[in-house]
N, C-alpha and C. Protein backbone atom coordinates (compact mmCIF):
# COMPACT_ATOMS: atom_id res chain seq x y z
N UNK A 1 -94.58 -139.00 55.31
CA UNK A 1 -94.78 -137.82 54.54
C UNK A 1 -93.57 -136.90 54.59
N UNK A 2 -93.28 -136.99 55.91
CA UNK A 2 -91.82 -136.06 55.82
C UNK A 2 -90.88 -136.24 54.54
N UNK A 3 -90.55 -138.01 54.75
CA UNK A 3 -89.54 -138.33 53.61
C UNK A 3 -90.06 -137.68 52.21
N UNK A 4 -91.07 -137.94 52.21
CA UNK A 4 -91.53 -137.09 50.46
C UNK A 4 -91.17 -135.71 50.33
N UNK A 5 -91.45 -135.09 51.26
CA UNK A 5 -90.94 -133.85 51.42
C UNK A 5 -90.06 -133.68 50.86
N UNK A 6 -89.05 -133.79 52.07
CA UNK A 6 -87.35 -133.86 51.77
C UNK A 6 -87.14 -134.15 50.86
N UNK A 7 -87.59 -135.53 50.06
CA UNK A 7 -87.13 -135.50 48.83
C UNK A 7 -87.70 -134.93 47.50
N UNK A 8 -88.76 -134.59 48.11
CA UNK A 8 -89.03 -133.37 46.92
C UNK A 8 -87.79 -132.16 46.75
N UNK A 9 -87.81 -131.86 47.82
CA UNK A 9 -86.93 -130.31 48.07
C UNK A 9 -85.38 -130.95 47.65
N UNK A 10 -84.94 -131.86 47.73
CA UNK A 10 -83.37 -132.40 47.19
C UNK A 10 -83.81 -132.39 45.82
N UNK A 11 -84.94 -133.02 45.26
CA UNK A 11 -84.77 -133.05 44.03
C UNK A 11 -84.91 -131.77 43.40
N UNK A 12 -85.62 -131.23 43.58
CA UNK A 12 -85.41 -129.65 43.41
C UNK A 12 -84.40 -128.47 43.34
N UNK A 13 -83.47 -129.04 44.24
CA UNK A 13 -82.50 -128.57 44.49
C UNK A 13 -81.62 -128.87 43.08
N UNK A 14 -81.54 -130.41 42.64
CA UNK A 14 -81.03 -130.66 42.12
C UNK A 14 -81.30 -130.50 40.48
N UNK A 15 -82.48 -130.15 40.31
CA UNK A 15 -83.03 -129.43 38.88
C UNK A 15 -82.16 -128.34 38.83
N UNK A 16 -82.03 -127.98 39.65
CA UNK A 16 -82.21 -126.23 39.92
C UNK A 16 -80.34 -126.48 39.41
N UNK A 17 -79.33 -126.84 40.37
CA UNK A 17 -78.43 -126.61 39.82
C UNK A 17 -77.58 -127.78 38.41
N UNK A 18 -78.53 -128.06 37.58
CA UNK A 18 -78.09 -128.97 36.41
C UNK A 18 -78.68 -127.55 35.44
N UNK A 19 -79.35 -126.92 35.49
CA UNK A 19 -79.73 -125.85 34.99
C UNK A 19 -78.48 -124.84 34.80
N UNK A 20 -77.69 -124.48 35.75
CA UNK A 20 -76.83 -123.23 35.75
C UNK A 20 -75.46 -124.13 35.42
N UNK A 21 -74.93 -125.51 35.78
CA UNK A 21 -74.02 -126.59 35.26
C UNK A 21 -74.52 -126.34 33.33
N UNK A 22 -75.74 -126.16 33.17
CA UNK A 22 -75.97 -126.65 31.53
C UNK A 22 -75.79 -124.93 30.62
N UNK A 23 -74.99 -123.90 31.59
CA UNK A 23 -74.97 -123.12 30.63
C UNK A 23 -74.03 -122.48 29.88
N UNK A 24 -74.67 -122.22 29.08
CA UNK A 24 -73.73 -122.02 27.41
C UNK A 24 -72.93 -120.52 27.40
N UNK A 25 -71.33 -120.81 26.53
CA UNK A 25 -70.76 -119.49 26.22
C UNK A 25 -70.43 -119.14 24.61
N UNK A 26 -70.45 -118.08 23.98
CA UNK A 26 -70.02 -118.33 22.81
C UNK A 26 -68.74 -116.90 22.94
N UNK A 27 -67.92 -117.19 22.02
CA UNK A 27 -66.78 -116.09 22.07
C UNK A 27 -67.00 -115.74 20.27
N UNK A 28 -65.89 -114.13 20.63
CA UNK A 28 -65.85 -114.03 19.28
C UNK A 28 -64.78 -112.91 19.54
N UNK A 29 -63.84 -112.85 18.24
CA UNK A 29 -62.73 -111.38 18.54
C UNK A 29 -63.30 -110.25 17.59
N UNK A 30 -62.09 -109.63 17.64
CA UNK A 30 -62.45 -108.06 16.45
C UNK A 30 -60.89 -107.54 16.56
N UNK A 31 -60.62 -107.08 15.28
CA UNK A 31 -59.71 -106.11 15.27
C UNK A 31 -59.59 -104.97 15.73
N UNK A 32 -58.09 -104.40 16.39
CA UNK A 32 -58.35 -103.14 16.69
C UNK A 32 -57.11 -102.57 15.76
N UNK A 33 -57.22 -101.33 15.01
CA UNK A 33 -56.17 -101.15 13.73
C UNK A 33 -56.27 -99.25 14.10
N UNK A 34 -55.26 -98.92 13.62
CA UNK A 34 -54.81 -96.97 13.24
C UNK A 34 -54.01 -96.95 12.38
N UNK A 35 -54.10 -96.53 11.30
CA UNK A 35 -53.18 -95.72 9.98
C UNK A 35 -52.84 -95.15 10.21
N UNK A 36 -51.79 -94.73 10.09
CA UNK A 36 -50.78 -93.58 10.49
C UNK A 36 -50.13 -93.33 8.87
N UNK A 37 -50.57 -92.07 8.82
CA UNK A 37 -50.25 -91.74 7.22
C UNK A 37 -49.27 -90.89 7.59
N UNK A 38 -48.29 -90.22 6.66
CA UNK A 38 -47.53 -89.28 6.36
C UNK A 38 -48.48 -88.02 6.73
N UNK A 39 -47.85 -87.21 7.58
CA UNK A 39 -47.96 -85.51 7.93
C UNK A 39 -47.32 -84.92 8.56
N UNK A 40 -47.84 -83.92 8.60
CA UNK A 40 -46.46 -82.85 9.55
C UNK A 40 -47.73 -81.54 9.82
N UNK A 41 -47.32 -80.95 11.05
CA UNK A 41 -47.58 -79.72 11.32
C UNK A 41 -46.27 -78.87 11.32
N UNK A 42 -47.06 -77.40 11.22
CA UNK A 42 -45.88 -76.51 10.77
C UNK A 42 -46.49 -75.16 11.66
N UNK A 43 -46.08 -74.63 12.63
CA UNK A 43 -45.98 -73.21 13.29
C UNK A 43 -44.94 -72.11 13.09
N UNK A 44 -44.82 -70.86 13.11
CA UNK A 44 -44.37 -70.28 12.96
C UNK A 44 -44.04 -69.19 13.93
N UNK A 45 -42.54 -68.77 14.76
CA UNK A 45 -42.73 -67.26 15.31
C UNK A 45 -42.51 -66.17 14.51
N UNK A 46 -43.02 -64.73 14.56
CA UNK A 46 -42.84 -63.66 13.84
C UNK A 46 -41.51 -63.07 14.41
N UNK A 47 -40.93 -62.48 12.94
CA UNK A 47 -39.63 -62.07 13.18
C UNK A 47 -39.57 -61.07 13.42
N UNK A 48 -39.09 -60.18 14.35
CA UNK A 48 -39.27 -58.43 14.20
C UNK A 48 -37.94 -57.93 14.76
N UNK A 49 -37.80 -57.41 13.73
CA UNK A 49 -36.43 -56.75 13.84
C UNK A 49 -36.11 -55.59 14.95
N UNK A 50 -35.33 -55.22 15.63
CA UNK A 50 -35.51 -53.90 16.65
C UNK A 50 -35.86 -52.65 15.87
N UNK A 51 -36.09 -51.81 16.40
CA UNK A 51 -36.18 -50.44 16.21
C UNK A 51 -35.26 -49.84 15.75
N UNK A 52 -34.74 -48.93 14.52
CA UNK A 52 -33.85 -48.66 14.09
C UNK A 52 -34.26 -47.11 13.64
N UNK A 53 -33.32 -45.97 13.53
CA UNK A 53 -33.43 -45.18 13.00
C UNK A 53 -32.58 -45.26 11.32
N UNK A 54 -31.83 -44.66 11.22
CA UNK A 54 -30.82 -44.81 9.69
C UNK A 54 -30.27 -45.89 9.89
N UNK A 55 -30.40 -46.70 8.59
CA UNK A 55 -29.74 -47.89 8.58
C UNK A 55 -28.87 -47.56 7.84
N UNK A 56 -27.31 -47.88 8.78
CA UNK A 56 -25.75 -47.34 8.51
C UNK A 56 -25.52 -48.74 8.30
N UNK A 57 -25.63 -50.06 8.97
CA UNK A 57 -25.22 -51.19 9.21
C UNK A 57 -26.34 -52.28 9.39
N UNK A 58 -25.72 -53.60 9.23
CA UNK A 58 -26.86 -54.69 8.76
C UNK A 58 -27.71 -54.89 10.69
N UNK A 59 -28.76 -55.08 10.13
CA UNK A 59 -29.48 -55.23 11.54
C UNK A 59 -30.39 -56.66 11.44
N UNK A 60 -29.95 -57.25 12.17
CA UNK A 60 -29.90 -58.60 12.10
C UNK A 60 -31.07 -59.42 13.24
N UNK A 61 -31.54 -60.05 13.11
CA UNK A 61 -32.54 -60.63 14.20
C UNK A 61 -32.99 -62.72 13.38
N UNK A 62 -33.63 -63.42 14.32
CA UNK A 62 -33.92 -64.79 14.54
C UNK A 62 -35.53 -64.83 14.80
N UNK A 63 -35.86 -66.15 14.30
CA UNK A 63 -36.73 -66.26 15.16
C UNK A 63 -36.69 -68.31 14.56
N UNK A 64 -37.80 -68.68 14.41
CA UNK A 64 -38.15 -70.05 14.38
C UNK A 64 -39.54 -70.27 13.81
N UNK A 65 -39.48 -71.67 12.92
CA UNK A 65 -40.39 -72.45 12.52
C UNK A 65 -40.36 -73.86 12.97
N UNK A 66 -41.37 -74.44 13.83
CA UNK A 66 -41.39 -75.72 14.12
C UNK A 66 -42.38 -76.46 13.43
N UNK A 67 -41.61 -77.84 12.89
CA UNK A 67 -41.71 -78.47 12.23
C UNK A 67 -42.60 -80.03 12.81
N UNK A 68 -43.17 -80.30 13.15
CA UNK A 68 -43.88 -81.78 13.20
C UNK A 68 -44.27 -82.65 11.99
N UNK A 69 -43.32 -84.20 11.98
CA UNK A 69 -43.31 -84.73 11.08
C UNK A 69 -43.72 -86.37 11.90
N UNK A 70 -44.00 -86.65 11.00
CA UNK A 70 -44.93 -88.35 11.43
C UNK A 70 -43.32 -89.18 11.16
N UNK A 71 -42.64 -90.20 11.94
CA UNK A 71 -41.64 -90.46 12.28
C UNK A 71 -41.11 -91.16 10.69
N UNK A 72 -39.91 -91.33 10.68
CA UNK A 72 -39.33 -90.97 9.18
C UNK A 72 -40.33 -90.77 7.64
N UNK A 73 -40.72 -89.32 7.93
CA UNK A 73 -41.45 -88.74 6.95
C UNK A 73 -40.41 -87.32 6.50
N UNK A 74 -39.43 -87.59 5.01
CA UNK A 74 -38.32 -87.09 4.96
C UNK A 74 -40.11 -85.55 4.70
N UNK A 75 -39.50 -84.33 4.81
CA UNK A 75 -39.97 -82.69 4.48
C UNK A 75 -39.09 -81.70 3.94
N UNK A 76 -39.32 -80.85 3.35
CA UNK A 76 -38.57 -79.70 3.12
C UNK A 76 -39.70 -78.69 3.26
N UNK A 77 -38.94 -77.08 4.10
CA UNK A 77 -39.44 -76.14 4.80
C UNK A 77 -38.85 -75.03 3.63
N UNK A 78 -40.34 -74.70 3.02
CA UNK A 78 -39.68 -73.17 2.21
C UNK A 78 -40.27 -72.32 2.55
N UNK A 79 -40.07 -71.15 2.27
CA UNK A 79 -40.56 -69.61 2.52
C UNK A 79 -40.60 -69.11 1.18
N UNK A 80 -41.67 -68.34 1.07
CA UNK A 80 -41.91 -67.56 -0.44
C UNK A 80 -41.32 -66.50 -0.46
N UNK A 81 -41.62 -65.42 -1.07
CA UNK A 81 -41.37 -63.83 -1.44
C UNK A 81 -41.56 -63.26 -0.44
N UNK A 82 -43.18 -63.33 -0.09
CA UNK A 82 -43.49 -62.33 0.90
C UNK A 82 -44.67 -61.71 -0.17
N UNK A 83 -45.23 -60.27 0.84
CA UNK A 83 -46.67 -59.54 -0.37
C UNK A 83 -45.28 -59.07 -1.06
N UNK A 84 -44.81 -58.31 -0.70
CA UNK A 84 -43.92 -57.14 -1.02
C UNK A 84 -42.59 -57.53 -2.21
N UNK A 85 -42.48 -58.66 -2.26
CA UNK A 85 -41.01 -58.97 -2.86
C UNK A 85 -41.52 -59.25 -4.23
N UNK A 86 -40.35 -59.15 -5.04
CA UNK A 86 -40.48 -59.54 -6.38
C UNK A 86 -39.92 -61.00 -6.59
N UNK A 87 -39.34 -61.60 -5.61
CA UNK A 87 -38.95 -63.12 -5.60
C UNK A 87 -38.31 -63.14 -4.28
N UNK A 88 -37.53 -64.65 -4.30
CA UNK A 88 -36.89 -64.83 -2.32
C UNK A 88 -35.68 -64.16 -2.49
N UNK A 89 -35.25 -63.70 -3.30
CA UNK A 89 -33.56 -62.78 -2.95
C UNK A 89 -34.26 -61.17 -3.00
N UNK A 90 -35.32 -60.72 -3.55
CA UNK A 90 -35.52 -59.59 -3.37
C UNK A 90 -36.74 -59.35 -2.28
N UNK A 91 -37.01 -59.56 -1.26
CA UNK A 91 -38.00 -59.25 0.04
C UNK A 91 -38.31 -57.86 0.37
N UNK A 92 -38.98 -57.29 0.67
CA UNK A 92 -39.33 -56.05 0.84
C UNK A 92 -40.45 -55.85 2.00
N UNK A 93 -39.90 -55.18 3.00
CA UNK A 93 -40.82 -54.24 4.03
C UNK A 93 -41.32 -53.11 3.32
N UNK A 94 -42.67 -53.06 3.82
CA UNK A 94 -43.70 -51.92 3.54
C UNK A 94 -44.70 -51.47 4.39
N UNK A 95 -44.46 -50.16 4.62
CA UNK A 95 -45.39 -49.44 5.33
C UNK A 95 -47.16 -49.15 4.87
N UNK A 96 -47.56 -49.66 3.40
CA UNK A 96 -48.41 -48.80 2.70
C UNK A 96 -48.10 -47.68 2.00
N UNK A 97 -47.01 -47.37 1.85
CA UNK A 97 -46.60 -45.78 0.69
C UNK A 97 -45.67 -46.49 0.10
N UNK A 98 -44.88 -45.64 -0.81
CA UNK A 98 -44.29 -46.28 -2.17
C UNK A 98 -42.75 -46.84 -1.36
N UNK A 99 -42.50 -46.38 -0.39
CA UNK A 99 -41.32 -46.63 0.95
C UNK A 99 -41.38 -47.75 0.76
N UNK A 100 -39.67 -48.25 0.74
CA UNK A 100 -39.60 -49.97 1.61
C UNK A 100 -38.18 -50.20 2.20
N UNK A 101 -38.66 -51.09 2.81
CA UNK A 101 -37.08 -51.32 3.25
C UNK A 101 -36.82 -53.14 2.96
N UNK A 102 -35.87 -53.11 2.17
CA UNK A 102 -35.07 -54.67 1.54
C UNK A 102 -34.72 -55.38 2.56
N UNK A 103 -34.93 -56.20 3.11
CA UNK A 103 -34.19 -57.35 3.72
C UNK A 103 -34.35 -58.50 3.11
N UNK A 104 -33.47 -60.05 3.87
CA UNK A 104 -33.41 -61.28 3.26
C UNK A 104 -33.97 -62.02 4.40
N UNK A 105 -34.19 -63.54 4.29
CA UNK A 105 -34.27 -64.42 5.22
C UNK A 105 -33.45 -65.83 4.65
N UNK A 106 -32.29 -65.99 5.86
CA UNK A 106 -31.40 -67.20 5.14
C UNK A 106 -31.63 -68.52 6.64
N UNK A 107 -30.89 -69.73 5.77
CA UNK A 107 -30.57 -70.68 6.85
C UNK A 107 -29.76 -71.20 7.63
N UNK A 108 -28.56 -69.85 7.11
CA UNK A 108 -27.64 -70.31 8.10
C UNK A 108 -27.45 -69.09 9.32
N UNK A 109 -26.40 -69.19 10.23
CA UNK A 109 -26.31 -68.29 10.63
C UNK A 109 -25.47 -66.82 10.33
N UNK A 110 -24.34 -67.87 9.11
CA UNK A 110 -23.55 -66.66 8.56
C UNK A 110 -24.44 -65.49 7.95
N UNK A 111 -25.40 -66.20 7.73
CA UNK A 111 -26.42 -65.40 6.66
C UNK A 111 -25.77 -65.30 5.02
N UNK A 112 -25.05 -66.42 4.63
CA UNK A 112 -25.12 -66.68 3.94
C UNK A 112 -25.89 -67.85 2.19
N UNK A 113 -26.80 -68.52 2.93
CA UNK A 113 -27.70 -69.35 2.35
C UNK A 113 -29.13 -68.54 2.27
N UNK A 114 -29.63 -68.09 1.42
CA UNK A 114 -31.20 -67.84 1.43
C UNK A 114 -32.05 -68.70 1.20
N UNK A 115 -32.58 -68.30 1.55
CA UNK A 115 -33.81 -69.06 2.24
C UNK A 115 -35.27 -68.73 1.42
N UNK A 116 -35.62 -69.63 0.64
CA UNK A 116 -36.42 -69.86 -0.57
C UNK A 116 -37.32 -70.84 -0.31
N UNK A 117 -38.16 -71.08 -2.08
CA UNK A 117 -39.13 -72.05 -1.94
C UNK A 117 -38.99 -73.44 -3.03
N UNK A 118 -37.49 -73.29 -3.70
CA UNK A 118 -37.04 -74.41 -4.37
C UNK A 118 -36.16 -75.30 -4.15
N UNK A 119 -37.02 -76.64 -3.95
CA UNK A 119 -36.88 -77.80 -2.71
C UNK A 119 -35.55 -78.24 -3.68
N UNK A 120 -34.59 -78.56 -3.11
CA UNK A 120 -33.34 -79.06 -3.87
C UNK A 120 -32.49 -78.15 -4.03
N UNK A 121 -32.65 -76.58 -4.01
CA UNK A 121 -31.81 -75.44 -4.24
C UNK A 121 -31.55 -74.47 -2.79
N UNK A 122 -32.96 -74.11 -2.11
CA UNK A 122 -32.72 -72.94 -1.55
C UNK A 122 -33.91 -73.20 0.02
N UNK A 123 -34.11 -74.32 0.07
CA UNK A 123 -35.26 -74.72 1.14
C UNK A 123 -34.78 -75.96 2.25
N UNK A 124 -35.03 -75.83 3.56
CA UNK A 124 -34.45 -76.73 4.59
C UNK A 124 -35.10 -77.95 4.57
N UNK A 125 -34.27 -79.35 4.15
CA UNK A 125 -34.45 -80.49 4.23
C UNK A 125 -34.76 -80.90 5.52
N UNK A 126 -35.23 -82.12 6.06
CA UNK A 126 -35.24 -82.97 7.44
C UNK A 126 -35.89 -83.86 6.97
N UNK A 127 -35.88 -84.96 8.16
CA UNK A 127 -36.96 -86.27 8.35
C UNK A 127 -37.13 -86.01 9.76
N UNK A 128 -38.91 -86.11 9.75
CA UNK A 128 -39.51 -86.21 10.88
C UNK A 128 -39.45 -87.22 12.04
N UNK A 129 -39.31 -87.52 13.01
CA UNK A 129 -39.00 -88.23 13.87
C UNK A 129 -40.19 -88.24 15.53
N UNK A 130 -41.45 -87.59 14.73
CA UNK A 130 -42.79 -87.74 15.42
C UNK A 130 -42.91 -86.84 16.81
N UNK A 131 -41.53 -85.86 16.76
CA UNK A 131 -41.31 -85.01 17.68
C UNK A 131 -41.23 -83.00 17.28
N UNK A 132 -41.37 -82.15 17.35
CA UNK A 132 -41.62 -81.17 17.16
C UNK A 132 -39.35 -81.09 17.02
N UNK A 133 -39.61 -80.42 15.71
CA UNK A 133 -38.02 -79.97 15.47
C UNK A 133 -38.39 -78.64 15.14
N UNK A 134 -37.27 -77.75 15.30
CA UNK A 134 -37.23 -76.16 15.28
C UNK A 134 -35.58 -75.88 14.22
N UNK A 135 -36.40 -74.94 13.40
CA UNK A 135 -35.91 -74.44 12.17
C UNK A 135 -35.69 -73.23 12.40
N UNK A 136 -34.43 -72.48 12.33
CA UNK A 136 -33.80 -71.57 13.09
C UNK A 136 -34.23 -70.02 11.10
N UNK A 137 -34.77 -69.00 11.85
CA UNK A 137 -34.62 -68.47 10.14
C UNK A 137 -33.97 -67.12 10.56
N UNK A 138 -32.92 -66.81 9.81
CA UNK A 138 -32.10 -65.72 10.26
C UNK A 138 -31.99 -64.88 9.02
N UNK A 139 -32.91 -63.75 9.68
CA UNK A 139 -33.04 -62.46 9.44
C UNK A 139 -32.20 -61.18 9.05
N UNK A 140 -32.16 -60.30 7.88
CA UNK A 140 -31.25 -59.16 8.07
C UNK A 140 -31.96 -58.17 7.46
N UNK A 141 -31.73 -56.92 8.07
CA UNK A 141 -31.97 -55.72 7.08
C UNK A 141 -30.79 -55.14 6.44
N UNK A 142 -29.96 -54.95 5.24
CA UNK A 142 -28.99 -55.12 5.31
C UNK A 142 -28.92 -52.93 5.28
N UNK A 143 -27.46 -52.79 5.49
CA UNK A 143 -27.80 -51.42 5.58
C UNK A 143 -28.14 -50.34 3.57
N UNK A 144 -28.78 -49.51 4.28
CA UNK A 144 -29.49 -49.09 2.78
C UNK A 144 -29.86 -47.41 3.58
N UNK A 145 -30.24 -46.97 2.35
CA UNK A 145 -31.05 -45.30 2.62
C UNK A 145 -32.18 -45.46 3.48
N UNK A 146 -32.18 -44.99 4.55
CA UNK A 146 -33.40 -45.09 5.14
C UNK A 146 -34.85 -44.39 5.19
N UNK A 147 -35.88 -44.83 4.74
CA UNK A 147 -37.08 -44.64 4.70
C UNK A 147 -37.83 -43.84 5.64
N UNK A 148 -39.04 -42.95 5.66
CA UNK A 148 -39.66 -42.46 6.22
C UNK A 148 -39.79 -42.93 7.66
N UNK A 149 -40.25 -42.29 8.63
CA UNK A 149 -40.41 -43.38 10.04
C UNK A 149 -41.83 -43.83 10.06
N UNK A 150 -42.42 -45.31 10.06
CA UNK A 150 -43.05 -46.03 9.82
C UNK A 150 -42.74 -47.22 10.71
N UNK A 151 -44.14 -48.28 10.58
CA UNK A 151 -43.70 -49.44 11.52
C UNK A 151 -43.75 -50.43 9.61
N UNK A 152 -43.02 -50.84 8.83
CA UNK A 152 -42.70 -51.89 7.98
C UNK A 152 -42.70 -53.32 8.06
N UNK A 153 -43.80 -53.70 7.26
CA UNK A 153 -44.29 -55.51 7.62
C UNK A 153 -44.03 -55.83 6.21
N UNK A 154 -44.39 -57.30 6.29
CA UNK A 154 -44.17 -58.20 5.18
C UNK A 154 -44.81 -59.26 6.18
N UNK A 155 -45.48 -60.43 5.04
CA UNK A 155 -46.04 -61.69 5.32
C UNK A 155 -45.03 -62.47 4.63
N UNK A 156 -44.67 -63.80 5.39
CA UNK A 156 -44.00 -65.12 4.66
C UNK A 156 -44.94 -65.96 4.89
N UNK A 157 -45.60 -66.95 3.83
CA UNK A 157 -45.93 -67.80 3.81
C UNK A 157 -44.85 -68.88 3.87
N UNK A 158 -45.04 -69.70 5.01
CA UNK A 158 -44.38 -70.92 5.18
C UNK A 158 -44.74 -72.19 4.42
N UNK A 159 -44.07 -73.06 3.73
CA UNK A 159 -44.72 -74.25 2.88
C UNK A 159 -43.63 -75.09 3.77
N UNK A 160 -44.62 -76.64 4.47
CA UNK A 160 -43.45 -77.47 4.08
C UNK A 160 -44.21 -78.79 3.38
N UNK A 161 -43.30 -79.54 2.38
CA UNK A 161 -43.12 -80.28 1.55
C UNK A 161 -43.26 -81.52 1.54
N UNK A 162 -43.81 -82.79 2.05
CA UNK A 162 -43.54 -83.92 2.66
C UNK A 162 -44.29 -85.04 1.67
C-alpha cells in the first residue's frame, strides 16, 4: 500500500507541474507619438522711464521681450501704437487730460530703427531654437515742452508672428 501511495503523490506531482510547463503568452505593441507643432510664447518687461522734471534732453531707458519659439520656427516681434498714438512713429504718454508726452520705441541701440508692426519693414525677425531669446526694446522720450506733473502711461501690445 505504501507503494500506491507514493505513487499516487509522484504522479500528482507530476500533473501538477505539466500544468504550469503548458502555459500560454500572447504579446502585443502600441505606439507612443507627440506633435510638436509650430509656437512660441511671448512675455514682456514694462518700460519706465526715470523721473524727470523739464525735458531739456532725450531721456532714454530699456527693457525686454522674451521670445519662446518651437526649434527652427522662423517669428517676427512687433509692437503697435500704443492707446495713445496715432501710429508706431507717433507714441504718446498720457496722464488722462489733454497732456502728453511723445516718445518712440526702436531696435537698435542707436535708437535709430523704430520699432513697429510691419513684418518686413519695421519689426524684429528670429528663428526659434526651443530656448527663451530676449529682445532688447530701447526706449526714448525725446526732449519737448514739458507737461503738467503727472505719472504718464501708454500700453504696447506685443504681436509676434510665426
Amino acid at each position: 500500500m505504501r507503494r500506491v501511495i507514493v505513487g499516487l503523490g509522484a504522479a500528482t506531482a507530476v500533473v501538477g507541474l505539466s500544468v504550469v510547463a503548458q502555459a500560454a503568452t500572447k504579446t502585443t505593441t502600441f505606439t507612443v507619438s507627440l506633435t510638436i507643432t509650430a509656437d512660441c510664447t511671448v512675455s514682456a518687461a514694462n518700460l519706465t522711464f526715470p523721473s524727470t522734471g523739464v525735458i531739456a534732453s532725450n531721456v532714454d531707458q530699456s527693457s525686454n521681450i522674451s521670445v519662446t519659439c518651437t526649434n527652427t520656427t522662423p517669428y517676427n516681434v512687433g509692437l503697435d501704437k500704443g492707446l495713445n498714438g496715432s501710429n508706431v512713429t507717433a507714441r504718446l504718454l498720457n496722464a488722462g487730460a489733454a497732456e502728453n508726452v511723445s516718445y518712440a520705441l526702436y531696435r537698435d541701440s542707436n535708437r535709430t530703427l523704430n520699432w513697429g508692426e510691419t513684418i518686413g519693414t519695421d519689426t524684429v525677425s528670429d528663428t526659434g531654437n526651443g530656448s527663451a531669446k530676449t529682445h532688447t526694446v530701447y526706449g526714448r522720450v525725446p526732449a519737448q515742452t514739458s507737461p503738467s506733473p503727472a505719472t504718464y502711461t501708454d500700453t504696447i501690445t506685443v504681436t509676434v508672428t510665426f
